[in-house]
N, C-alpha and C. Protein backbone atom coordinates (compact mmCIF):
# COMPACT_ATOMS: atom_id res chain seq x y z
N UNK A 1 125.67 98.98 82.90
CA UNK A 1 124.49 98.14 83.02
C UNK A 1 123.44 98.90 83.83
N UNK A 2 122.26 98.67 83.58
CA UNK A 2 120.99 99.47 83.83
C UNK A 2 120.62 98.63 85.53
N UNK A 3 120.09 99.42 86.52
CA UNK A 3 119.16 98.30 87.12
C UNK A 3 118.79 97.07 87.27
N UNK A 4 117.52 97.44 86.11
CA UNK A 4 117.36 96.44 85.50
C UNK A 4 117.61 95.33 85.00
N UNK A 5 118.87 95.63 84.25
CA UNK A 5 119.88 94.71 83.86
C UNK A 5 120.22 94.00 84.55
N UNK A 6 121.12 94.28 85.70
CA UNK A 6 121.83 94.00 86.90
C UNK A 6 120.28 92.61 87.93
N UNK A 7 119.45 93.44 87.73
CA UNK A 7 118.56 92.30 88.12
C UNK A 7 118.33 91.07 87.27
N UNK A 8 118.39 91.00 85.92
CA UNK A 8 117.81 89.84 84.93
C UNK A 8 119.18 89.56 85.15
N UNK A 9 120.19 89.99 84.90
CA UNK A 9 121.89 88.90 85.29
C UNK A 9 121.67 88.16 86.47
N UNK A 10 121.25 88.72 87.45
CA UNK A 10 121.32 87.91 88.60
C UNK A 10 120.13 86.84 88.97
N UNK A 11 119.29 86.78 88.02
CA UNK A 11 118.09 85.94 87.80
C UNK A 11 118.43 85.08 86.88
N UNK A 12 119.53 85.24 86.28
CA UNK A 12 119.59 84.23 85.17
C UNK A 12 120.65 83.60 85.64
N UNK A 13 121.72 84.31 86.23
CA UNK A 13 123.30 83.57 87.22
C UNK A 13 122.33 82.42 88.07
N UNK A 14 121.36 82.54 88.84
CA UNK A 14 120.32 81.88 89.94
C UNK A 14 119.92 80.58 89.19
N UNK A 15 118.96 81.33 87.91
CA UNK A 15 117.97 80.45 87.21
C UNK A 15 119.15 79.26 86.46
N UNK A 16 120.24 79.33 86.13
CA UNK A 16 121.12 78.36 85.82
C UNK A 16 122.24 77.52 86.69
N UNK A 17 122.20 77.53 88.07
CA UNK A 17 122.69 77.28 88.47
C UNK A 17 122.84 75.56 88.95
N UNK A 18 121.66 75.04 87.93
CA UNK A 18 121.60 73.14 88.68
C UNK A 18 122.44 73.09 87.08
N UNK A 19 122.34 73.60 85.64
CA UNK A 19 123.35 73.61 84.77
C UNK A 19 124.91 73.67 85.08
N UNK A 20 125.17 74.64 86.25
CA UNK A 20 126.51 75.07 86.80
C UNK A 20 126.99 74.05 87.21
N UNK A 21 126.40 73.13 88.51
CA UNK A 21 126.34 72.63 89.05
C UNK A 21 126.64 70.87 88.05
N UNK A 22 125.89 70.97 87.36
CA UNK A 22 126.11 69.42 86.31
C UNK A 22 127.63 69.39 85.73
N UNK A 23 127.68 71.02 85.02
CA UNK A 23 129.34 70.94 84.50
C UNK A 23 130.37 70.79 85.40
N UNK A 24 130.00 71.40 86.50
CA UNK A 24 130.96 71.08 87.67
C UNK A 24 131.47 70.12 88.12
N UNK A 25 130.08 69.00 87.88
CA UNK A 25 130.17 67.56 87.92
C UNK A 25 131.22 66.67 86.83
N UNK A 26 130.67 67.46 85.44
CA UNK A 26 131.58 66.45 84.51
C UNK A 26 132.68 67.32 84.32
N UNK A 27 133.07 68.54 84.81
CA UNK A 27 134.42 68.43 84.33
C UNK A 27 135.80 68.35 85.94
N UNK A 28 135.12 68.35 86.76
CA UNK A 28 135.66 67.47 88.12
C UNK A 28 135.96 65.91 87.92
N UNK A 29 135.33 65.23 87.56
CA UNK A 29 135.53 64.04 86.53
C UNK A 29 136.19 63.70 85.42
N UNK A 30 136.41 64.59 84.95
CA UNK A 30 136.84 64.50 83.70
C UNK A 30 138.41 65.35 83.04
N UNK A 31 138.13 66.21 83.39
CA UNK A 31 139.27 67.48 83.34
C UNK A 31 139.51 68.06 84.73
N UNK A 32 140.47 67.11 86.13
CA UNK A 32 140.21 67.55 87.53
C UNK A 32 141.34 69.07 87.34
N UNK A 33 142.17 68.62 86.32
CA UNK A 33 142.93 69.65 86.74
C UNK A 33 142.82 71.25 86.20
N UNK A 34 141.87 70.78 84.95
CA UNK A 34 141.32 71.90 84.20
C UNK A 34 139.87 72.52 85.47
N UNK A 35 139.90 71.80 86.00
CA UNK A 35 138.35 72.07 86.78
C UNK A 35 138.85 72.64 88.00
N UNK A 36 140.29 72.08 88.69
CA UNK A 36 140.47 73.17 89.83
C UNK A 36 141.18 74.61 89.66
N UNK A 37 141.90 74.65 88.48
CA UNK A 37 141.94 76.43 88.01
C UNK A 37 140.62 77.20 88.14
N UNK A 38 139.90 76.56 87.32
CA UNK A 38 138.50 77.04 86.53
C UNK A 38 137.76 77.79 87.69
N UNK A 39 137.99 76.55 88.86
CA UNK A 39 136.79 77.23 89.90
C UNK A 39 137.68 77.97 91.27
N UNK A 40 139.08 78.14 91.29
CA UNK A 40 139.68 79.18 91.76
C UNK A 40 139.27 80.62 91.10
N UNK A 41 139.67 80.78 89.42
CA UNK A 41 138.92 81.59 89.07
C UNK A 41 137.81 81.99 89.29
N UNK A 42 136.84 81.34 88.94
CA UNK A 42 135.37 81.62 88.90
C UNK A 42 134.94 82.45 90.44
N UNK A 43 135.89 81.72 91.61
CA UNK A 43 135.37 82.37 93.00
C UNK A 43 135.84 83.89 92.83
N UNK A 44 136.80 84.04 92.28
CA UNK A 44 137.36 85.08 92.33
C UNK A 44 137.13 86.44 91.90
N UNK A 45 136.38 85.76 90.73
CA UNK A 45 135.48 86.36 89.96
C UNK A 45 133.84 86.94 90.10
N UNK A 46 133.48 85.87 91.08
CA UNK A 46 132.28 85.81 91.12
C UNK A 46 131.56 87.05 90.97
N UNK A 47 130.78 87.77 90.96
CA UNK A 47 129.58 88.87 91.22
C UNK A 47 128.93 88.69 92.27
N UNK A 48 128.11 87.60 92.03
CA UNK A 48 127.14 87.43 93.91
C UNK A 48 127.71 86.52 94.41
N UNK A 49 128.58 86.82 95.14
CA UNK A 49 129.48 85.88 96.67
C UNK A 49 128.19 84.56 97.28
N UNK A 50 127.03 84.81 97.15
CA UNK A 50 125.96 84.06 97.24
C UNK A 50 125.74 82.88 96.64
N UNK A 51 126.22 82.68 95.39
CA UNK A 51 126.05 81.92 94.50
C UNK A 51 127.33 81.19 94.40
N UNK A 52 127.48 80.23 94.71
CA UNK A 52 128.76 79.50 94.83
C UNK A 52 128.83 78.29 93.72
N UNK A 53 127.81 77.89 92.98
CA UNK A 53 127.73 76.91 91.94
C UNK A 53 128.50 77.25 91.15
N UNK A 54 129.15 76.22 90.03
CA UNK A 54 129.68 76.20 88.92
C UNK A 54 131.26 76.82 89.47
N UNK A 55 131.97 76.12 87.80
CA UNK A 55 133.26 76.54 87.90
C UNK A 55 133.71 77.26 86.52
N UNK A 56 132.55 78.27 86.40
CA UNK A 56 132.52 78.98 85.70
C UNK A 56 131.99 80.53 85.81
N UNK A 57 132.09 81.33 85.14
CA UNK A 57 131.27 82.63 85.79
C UNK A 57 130.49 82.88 85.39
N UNK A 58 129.46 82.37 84.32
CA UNK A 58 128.16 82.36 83.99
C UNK A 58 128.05 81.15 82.35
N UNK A 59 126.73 81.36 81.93
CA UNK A 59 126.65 80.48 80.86
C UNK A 59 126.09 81.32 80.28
N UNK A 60 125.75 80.79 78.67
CA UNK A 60 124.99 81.76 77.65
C UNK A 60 124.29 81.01 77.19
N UNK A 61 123.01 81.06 76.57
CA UNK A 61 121.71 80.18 75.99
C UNK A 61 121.81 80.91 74.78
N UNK A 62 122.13 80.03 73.98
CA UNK A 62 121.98 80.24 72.57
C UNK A 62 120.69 79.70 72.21
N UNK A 63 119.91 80.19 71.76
CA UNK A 63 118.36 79.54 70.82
C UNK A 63 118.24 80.26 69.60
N UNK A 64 118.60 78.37 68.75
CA UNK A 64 117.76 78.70 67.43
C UNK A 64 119.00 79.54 66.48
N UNK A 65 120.32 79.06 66.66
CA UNK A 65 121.16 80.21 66.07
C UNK A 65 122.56 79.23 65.93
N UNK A 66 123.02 78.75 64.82
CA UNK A 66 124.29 78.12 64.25
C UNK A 66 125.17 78.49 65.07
N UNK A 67 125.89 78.14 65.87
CA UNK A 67 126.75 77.84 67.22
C UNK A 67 128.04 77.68 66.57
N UNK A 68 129.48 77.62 66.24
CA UNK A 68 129.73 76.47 66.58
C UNK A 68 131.63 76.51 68.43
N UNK A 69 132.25 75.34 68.55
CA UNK A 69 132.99 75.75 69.44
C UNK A 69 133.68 76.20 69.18
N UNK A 70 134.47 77.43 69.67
CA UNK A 70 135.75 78.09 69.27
C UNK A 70 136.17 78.57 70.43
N UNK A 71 137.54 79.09 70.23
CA UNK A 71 138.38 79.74 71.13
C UNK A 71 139.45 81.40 70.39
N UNK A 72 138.40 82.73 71.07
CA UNK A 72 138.82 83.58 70.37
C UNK A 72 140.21 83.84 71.17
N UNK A 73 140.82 84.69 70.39
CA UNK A 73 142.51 84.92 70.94
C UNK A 73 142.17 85.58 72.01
N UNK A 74 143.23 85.18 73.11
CA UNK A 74 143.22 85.43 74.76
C UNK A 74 142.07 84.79 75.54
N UNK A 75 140.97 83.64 74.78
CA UNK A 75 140.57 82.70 75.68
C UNK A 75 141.59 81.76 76.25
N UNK A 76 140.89 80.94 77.26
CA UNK A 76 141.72 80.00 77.94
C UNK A 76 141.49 79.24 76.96
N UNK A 77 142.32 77.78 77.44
CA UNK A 77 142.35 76.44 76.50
C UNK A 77 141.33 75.26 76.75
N UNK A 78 139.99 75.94 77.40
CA UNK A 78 138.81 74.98 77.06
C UNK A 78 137.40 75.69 77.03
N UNK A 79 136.63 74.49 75.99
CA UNK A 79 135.30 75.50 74.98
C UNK A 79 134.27 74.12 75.83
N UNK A 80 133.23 74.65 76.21
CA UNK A 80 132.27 73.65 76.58
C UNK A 80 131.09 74.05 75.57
N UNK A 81 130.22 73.13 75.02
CA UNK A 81 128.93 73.40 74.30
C UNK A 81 127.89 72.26 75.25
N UNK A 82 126.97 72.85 75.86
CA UNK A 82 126.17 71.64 75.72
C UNK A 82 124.11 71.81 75.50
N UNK A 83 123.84 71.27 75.06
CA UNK A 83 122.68 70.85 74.21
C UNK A 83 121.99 70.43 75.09
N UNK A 84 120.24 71.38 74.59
CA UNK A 84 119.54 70.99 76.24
C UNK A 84 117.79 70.99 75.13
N UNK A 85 116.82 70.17 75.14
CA UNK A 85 115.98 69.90 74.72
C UNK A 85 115.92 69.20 73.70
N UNK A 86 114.93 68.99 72.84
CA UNK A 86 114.55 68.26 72.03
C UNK A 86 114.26 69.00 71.02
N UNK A 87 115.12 68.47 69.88
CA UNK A 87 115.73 68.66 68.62
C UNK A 87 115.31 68.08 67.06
N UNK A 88 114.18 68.50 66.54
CA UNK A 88 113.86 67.96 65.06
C UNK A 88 114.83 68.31 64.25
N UNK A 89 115.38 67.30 63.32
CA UNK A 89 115.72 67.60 62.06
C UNK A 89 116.99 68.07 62.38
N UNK A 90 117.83 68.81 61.56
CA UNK A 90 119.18 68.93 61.80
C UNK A 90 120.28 67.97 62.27
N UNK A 91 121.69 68.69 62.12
CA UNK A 91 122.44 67.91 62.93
C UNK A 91 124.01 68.66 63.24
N UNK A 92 124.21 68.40 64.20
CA UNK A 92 124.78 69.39 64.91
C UNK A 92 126.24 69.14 64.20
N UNK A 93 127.23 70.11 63.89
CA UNK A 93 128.50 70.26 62.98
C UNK A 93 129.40 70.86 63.72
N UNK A 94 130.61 70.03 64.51
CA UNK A 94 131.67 70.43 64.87
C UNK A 94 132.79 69.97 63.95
N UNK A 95 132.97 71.07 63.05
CA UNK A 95 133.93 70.90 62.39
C UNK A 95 135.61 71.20 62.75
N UNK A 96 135.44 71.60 63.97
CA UNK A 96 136.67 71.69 64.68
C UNK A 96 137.01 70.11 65.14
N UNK A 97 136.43 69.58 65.63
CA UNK A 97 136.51 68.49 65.84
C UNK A 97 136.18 67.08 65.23
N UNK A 98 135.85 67.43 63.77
CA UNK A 98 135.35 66.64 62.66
C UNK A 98 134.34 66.15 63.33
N UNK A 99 133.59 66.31 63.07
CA UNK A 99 132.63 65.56 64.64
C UNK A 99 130.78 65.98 63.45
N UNK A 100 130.15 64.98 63.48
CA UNK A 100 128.66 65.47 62.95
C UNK A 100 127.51 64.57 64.21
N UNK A 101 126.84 65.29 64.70
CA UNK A 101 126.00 64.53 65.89
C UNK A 101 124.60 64.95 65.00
N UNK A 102 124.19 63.84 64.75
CA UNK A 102 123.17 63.52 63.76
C UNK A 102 121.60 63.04 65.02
């Protein structure tokens, strides 16, 4: 990784961190026991010791590009997607989960 690089990662680890912070929320709620591995990992993992949000080690912004959830071989056993603005037309297809969000 360039400099550079190393700077826009750590602007974007920053710039997402009230996102980190929300999943943290619903899957502490929701999945406690999936959520206290997650964020043993994640510390462990971390990059900037600074940044203590989320129980994850970063997120990815997909825009504008057919998604859908999966789990490639040697992921763990949970896929989060979540959906952030306002959306014409379409409708979102989890066919893993038979699932159509219209």
């Amino acid at each position: 990784m360039t400099a550079e690089g190393a700077v826009v990662a750590r602007s974007y680890i920053f710039e997402t961190a009230p996102q980190s912070k929300y999943l943290d929320m619903l899957l502490k709620k929701f999945a406690p026991k999936e959520y206290k591995e997650l964020k043993a990992t994640a510390k462990a993992g971390r990059w900037y010791t600074e940044q203590t949000e989320g129980c994850t080690l970063g997120l990815t912004t997909t825009w504008k590009v057919q998604v859908g959830v999966h789990l490639d071989r040697g992921d763990w056993k949970l896929c989060m997607i979540v959906c952030g603005g306002n959306f014409l037309g379409g409708n979102l297809y989890l066919p893993d989960l038979n699932l159509c969000l219209a």
